[in-house]
C-alpha atoms as a PDB file:
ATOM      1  CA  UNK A   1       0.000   0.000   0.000  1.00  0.00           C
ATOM      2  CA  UNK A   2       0.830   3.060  -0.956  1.00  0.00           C
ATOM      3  CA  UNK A   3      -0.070   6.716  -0.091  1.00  0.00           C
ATOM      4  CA  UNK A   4      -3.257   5.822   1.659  1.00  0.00           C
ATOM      5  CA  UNK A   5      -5.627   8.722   0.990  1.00  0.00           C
ATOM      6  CA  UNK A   6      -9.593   7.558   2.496  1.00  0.00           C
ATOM      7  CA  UNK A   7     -10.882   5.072   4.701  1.00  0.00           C
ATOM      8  CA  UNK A   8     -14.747   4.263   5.257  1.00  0.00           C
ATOM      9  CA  UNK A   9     -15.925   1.678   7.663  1.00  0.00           C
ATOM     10  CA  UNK A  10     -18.080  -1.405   5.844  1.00  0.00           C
ATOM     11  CA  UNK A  11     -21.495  -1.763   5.648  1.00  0.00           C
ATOM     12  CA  UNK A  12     -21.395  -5.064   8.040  1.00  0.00           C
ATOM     13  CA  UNK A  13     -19.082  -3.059  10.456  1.00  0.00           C
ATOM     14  CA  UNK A  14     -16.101  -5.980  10.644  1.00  0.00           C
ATOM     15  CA  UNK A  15     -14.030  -4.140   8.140  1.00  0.00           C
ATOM     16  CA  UNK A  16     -12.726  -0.554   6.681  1.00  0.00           C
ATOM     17  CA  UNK A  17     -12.096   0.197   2.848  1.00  0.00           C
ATOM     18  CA  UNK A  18      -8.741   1.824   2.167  1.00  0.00           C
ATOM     19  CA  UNK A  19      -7.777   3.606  -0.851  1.00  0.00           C
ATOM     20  CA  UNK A  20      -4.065   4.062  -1.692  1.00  0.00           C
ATOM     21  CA  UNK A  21      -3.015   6.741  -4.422  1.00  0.00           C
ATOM     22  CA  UNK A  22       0.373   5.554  -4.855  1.00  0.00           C
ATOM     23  CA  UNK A  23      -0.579   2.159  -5.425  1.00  0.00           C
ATOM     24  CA  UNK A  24      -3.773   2.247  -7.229  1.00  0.00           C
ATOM     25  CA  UNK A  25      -5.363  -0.134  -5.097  1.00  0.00           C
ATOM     26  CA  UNK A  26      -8.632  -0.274  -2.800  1.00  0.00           C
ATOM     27  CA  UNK A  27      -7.941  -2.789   0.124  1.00  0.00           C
ATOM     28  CA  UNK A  28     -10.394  -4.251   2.358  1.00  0.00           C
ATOM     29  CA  UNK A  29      -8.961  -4.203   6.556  1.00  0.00           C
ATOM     30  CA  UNK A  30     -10.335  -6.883   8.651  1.00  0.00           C
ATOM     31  CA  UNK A  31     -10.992  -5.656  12.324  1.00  0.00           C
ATOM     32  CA  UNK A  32     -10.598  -8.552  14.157  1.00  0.00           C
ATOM     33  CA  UNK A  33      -7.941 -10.587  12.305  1.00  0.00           C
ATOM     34  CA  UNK A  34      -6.256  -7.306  10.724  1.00  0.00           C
ATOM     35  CA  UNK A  35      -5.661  -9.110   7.253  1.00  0.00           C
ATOM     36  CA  UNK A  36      -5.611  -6.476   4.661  1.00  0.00           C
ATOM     37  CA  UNK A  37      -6.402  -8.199   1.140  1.00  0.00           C
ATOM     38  CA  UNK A  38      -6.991  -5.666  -2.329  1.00  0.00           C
ATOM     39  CA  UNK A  39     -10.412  -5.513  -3.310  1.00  0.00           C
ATOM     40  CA  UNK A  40      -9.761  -3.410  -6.336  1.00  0.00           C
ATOM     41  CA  UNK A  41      -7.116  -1.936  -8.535  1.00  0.00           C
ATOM     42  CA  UNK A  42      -8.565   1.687  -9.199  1.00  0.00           C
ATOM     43  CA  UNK A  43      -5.983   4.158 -10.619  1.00  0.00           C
ATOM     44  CA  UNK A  44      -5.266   6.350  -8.459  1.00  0.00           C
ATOM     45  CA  UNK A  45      -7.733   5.836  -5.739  1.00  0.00           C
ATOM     46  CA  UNK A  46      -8.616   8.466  -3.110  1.00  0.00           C
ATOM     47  CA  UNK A  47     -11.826   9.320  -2.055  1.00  0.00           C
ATOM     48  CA  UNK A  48     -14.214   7.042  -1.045  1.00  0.00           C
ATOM     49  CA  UNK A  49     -18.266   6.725  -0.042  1.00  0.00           C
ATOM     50  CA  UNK A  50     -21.303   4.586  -0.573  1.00  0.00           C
ATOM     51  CA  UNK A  51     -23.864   4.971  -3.011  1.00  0.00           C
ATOM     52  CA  UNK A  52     -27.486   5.376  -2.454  1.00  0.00           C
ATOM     53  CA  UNK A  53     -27.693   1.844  -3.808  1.00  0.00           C
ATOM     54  CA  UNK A  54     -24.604   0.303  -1.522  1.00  0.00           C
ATOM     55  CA  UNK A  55     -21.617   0.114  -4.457  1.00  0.00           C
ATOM     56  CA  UNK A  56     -18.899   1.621  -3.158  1.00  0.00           C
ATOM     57  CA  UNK A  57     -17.657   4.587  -4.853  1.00  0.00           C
ATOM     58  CA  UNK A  58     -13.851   5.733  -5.595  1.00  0.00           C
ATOM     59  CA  UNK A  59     -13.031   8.919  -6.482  1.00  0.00           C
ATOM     60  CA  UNK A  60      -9.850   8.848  -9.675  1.00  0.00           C
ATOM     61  CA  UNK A  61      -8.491  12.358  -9.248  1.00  0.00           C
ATOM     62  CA  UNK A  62     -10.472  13.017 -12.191  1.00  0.00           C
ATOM     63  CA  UNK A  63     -13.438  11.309 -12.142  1.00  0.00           C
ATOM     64  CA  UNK A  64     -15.172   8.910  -9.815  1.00  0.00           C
ATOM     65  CA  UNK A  65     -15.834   5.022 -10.483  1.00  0.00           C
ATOM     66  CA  UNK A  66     -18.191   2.308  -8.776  1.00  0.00           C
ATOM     67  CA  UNK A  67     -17.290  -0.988  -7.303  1.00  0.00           C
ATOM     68  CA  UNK A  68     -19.605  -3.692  -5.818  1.00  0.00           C
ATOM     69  CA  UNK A  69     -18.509  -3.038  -2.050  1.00  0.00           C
ATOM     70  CA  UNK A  70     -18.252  -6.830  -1.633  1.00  0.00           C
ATOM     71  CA  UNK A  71     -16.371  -8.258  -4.842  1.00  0.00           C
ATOM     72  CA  UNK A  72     -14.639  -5.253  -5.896  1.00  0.00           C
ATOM     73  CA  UNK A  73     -16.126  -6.488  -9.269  1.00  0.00           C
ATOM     74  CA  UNK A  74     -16.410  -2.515 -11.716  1.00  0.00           C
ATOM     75  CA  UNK A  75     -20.003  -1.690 -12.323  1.00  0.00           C
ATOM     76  CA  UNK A  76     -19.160   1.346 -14.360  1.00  0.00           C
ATOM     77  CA  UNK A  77     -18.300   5.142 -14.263  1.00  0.00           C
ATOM     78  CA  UNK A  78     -20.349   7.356 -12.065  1.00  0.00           C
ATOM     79  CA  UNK A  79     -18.892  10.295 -13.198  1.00  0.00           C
ATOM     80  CA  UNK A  80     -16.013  10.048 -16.186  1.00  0.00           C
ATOM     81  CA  UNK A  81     -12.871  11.431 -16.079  1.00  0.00           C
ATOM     82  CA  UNK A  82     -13.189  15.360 -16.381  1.00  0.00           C
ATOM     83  CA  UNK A  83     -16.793  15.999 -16.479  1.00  0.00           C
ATOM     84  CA  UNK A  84     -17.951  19.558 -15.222  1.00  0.00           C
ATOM     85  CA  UNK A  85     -14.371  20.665 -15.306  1.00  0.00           C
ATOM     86  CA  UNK A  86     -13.367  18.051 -12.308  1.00  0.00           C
ATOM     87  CA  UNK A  87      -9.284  18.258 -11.996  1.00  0.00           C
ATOM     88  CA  UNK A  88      -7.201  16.682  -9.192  1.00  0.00           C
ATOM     89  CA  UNK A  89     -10.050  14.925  -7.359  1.00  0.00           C
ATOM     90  CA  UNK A  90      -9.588  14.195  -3.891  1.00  0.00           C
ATOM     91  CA  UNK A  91     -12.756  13.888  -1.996  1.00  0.00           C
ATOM     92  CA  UNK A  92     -15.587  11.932  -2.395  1.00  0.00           C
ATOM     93  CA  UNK A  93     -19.026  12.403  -0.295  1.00  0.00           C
ATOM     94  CA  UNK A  94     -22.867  10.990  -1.211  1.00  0.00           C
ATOM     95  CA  UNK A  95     -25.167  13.361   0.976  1.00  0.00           C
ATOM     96  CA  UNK A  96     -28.820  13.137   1.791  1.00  0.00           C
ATOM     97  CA  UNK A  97     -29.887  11.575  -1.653  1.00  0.00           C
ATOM     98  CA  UNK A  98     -33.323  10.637  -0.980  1.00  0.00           C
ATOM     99  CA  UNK A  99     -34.836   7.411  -3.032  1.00  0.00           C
ATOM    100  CA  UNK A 100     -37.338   7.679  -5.375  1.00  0.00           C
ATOM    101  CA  UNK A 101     -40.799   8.195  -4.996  1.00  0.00           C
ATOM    102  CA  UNK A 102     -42.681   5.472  -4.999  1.00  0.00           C
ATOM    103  CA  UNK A 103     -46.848   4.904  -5.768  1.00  0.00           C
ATOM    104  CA  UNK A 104     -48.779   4.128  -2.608  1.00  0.00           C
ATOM    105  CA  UNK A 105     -52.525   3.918  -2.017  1.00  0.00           C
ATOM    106  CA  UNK A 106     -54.268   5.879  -0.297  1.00  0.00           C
ATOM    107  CA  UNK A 107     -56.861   3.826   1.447  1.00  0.00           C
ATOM    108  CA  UNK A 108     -60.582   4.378   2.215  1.00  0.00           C
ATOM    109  CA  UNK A 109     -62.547   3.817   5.123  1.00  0.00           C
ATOM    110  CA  UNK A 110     -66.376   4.295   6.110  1.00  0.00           C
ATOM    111  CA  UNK A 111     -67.422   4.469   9.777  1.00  0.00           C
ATOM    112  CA  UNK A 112     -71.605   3.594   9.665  1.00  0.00           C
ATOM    113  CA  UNK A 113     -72.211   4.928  13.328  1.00  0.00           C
ATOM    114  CA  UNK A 114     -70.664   8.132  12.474  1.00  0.00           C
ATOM    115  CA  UNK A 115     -71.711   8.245   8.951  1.00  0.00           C
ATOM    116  CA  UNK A 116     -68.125   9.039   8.820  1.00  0.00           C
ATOM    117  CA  UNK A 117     -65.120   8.658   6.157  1.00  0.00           C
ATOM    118  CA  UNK A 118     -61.283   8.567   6.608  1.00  0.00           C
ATOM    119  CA  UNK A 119     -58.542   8.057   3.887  1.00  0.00           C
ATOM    120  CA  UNK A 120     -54.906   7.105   5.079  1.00  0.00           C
ATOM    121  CA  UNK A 121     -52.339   6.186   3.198  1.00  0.00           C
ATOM    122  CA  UNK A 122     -49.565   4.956   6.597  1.00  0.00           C
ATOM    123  CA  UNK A 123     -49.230   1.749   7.369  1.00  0.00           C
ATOM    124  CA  UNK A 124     -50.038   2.363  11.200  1.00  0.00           C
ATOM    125  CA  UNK A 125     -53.569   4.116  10.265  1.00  0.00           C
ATOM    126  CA  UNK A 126     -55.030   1.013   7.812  1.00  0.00           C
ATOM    127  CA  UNK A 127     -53.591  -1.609  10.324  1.00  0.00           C
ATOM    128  CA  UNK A 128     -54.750   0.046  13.118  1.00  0.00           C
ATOM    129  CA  UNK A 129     -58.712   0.001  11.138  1.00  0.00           C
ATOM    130  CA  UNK A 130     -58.757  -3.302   9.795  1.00  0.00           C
ATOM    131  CA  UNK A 131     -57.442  -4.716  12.974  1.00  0.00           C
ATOM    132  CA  UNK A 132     -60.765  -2.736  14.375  1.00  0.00           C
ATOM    133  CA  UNK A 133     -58.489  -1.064  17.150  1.00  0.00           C
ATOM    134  CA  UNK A 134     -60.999   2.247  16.034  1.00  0.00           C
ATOM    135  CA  UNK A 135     -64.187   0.694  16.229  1.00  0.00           C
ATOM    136  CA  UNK A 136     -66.439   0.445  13.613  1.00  0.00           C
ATOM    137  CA  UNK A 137     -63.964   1.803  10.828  1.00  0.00           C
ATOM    138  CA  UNK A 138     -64.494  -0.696   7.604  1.00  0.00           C
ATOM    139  CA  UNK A 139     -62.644  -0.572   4.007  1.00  0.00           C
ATOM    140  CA  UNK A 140     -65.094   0.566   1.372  1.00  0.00           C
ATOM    141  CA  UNK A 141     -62.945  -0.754  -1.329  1.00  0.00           C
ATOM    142  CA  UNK A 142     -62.099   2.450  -2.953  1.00  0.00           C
ATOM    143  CA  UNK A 143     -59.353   4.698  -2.802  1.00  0.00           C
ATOM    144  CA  UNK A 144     -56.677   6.629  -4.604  1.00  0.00           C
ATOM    145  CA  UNK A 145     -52.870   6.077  -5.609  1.00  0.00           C
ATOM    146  CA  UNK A 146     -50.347   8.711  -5.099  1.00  0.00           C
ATOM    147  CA  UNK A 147     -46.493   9.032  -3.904  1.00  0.00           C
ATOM    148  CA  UNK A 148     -45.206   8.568  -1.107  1.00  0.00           C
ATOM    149  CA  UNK A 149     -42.699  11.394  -1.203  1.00  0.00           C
ATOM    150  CA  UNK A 150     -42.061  14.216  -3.351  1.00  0.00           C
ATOM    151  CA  UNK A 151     -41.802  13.398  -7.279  1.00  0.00           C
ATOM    152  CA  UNK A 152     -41.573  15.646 -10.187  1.00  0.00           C
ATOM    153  CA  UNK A 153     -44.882  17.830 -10.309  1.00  0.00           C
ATOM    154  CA  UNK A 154     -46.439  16.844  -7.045  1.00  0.00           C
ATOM    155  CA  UNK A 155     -47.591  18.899  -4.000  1.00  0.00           C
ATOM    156  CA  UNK A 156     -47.503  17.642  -0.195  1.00  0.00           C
ATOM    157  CA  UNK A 157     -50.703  17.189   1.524  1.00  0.00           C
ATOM    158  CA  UNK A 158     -50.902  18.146   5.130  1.00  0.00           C
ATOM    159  CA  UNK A 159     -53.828  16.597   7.402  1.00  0.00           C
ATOM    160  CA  UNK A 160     -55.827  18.040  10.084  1.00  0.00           C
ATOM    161  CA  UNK A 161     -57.621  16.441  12.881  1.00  0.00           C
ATOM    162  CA  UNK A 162     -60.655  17.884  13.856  1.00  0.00           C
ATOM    163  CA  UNK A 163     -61.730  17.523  17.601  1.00  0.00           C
ATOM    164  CA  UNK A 164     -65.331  16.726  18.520  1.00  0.00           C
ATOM    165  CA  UNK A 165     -66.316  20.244  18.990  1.00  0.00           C
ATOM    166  CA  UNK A 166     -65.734  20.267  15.258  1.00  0.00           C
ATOM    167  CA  UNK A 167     -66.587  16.417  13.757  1.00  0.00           C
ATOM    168  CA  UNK A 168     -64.008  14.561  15.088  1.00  0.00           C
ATOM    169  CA  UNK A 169     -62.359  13.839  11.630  1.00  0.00           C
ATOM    170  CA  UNK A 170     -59.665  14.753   9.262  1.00  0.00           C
ATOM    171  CA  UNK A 171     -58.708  17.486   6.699  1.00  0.00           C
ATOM    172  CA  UNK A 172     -56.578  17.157   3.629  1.00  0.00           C
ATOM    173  CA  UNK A 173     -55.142  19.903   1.198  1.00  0.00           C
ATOM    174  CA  UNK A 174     -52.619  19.483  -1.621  1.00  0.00           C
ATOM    175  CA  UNK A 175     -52.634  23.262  -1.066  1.00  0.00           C
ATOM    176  CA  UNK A 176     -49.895  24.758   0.724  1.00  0.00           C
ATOM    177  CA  UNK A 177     -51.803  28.054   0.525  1.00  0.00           C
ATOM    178  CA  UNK A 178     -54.684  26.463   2.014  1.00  0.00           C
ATOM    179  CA  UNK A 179     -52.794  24.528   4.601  1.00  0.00           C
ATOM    180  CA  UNK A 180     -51.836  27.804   5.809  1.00  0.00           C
ATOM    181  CA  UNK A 181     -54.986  29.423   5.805  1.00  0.00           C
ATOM    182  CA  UNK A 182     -56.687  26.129   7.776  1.00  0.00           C
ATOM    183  CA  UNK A 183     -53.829  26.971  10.045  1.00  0.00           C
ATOM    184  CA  UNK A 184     -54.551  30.268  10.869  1.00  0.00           C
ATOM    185  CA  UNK A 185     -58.373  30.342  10.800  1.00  0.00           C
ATOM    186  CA  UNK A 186     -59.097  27.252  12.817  1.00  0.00           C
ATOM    187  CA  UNK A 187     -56.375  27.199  15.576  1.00  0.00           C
ATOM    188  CA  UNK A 188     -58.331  24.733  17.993  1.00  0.00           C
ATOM    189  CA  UNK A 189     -57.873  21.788  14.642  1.00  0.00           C
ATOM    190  CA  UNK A 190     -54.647  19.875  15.093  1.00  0.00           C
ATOM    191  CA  UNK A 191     -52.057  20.226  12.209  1.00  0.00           C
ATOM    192  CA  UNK A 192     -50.760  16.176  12.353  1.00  0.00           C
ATOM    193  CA  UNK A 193     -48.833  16.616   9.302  1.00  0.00           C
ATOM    194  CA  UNK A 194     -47.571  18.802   6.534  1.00  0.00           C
ATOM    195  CA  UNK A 195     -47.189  15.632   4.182  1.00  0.00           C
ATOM    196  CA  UNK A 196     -48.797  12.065   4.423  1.00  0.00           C
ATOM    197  CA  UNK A 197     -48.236  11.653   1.104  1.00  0.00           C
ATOM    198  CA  UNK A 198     -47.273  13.752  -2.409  1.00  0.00           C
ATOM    199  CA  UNK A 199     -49.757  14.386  -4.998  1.00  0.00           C
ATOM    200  CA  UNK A 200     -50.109  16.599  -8.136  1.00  0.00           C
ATOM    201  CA  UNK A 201     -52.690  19.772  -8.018  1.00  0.00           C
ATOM    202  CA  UNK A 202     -55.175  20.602 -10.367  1.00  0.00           C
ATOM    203  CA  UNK A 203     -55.045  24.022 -12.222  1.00  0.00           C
ATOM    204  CA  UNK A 204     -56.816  26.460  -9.829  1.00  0.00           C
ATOM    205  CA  UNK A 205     -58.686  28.313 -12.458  1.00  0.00           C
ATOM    206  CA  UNK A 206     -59.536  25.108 -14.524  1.00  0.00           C
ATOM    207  CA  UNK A 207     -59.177  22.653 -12.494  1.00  0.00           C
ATOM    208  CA  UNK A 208     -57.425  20.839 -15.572  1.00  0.00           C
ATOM    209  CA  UNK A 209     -55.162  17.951 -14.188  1.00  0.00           C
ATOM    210  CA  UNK A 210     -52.001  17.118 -15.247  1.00  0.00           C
ATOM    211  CA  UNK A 211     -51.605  14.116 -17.805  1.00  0.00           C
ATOM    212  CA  UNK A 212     -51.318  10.421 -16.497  1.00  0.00           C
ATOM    213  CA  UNK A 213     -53.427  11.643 -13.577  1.00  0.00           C
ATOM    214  CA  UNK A 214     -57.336  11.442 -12.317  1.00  0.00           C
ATOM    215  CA  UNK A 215     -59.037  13.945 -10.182  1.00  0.00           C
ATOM    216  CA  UNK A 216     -59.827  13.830  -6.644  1.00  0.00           C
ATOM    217  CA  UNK A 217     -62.904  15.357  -5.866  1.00  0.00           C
ATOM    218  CA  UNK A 218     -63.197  16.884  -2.535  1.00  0.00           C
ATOM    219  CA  UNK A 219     -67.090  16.317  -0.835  1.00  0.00           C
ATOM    220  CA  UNK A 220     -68.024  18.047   2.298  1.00  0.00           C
ATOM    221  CA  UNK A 221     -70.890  16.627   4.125  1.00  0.00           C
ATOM    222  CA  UNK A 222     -72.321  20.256   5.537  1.00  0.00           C
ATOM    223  CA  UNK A 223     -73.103  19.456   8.947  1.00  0.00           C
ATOM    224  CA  UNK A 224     -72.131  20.477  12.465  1.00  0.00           C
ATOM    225  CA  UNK A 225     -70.077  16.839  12.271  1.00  0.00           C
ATOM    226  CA  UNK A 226     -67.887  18.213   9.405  1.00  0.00           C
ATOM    227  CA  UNK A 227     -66.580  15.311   7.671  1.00  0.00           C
ATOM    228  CA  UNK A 228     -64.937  15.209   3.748  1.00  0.00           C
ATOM    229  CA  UNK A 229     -64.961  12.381   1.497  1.00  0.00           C
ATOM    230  CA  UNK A 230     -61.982  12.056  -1.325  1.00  0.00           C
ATOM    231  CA  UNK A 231     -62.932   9.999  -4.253  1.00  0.00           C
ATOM    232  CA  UNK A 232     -61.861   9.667  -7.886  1.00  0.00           C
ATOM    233  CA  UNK A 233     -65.304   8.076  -9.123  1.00  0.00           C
ATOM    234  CA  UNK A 234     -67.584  10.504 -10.539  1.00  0.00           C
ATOM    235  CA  UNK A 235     -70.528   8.274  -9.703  1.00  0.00           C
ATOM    236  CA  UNK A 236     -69.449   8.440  -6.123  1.00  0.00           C
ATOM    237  CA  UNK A 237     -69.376  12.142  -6.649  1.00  0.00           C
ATOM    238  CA  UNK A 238     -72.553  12.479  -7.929  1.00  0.00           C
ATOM    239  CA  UNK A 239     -74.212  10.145  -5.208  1.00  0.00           C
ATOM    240  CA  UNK A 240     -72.415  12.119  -2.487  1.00  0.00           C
ATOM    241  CA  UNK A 241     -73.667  15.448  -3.666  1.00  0.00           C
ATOM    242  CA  UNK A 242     -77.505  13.710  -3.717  1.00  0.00           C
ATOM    243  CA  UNK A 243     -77.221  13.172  -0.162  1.00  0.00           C
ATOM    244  CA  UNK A 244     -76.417  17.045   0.704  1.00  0.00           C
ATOM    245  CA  UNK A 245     -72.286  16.998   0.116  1.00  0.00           C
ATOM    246  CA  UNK A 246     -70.558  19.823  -1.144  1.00  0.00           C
ATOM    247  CA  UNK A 247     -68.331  19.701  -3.905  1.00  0.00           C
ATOM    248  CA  UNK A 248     -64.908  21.734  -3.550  1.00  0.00           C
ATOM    249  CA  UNK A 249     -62.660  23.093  -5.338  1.00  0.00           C
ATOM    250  CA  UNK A 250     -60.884  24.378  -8.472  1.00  0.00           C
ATOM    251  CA  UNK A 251     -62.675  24.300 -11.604  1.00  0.00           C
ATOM    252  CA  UNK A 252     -66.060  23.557 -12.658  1.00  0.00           C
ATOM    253  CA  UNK A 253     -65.688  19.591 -12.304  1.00  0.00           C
ATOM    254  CA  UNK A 254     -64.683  20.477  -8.408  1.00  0.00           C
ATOM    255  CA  UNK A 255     -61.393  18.505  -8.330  1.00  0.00           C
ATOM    256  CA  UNK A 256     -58.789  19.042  -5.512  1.00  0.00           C
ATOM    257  CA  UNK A 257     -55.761  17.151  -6.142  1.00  0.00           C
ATOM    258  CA  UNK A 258     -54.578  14.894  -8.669  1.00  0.00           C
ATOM    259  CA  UNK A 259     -54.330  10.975  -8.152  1.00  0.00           C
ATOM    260  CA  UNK A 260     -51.884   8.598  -9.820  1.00  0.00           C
ATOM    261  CA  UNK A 261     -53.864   7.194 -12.753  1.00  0.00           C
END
């Protein structure tokens, strides 16, 4: 080994990575034996870090490659030898890359005794209904799909919960605007989240939707029990606004966000 220029610990925590300059190698250190055996010959290997998707990355001096942490076997360039003007390359750091988003449904429930619905797309919510820990919460069978964090074009959705004094249910807006306003007008409704999940708006004039989406249509039941249904069926609509609902928001066809289609 020579001119050692980065060390990271291993995933599995029994070893450290070493990159040597002078030697063009990366060599893996065992902790509790202290073997040292080359995992890699990189020219001129300094910096070094993990991918999002665990390959171990090795920064050139001019560029920076990838290496399956384990075998050492090449899976490619990251980022080739001089791109954006890179020159003498030393460091190499991978911070707070988030994954992808990914399509999760948004679930809905019915609650007969309160004449009552709920949507939830977290895991604790829907297991905590169907395992009837909330009685008398059932699955209707309907629902929405959105993401699960921000994507390209997409809008978080806080949620309110409104205490009994106010119908002892929940509030959702793809709005930030109206988040805000909810916020400031109604100060006795707890804010539970700024974002349970990521979802496109509507144009607010319009109430066009973006392509590859459906709308949501946004029903409020009008009574001193204020409770909202979200559904993407217009039938559903139409039956809900029958019984006394109220339509909201953007747009003659009423849509308020923008589901996954």
């Amino acid at each position: 080994m020579s001119k050692p220029r980065s060390i990271v610990v291993a995933q599995d925590g029994q070893s450290l990575y070493i990159s040597a300059e002078g030697s063009s190698q990366v060599l893996r250190w065992t902790i509790a034996t202290g073997a040292i055996e080359q995992v890699a010959h990189v020219a001129r290997a300094q910096g070094l870090d993990y991918a999002p998707d665990g390959d171990l990355l090795v920064g050139t001096g001019e560029g920076v490659v990838k290496l399956d942490a384990v075998t050492g076997e090449s899976h490619g360039t990251l980022v080739p030898a001089g791109a954006g003007g890179i020159a003498g390359l030393t460091y190499v750091g991978v911070i707070g890359v988030p994954p992808p988003a990914a399509r999760v449904r948004v679930v809905e429930f019915y609650n007969a005794t309160l004449d009552h619905f709920f949507i939830s797309s977290l895991a604790p919510d829907i297991a905590a209904l169907d395992a009837g820990t909330q009685k008398g919460w059932r699955r209707t069978g309907l629902g929405f799909d959105a993401d699960d964090r921000p994507a390209p074009g997409t809008s978080p959705v806080c949620r309110f919960y409104l205490p009994p004094a106010a119908g002892d249910s929940h509030f959702y807006s793809a709005s930030a605007v109206e988040c805000a306003a909810v916020r400031a007008r109604f100060p006795t409704f707890a804010y539970e989240s700024p974002e349970v999940f990521d979802i496109a708006l509507p144009d607010v004039n319009t109430g066009a939707y973006p392509p590859g989406t459906a709308p949501v249509y946004r029903l409020w039941n009008q009574r001193a029990d204020t409770n909202h249904r979200y559904t993407t069926d217009p039938a559903v609509k139409a039956q809900m606004v029958a019984l006394g609902y109220v339509p909201e928001d953007y747009g003659p066809d009423a849509a308020i966000m923008c589901a996954l289609a």
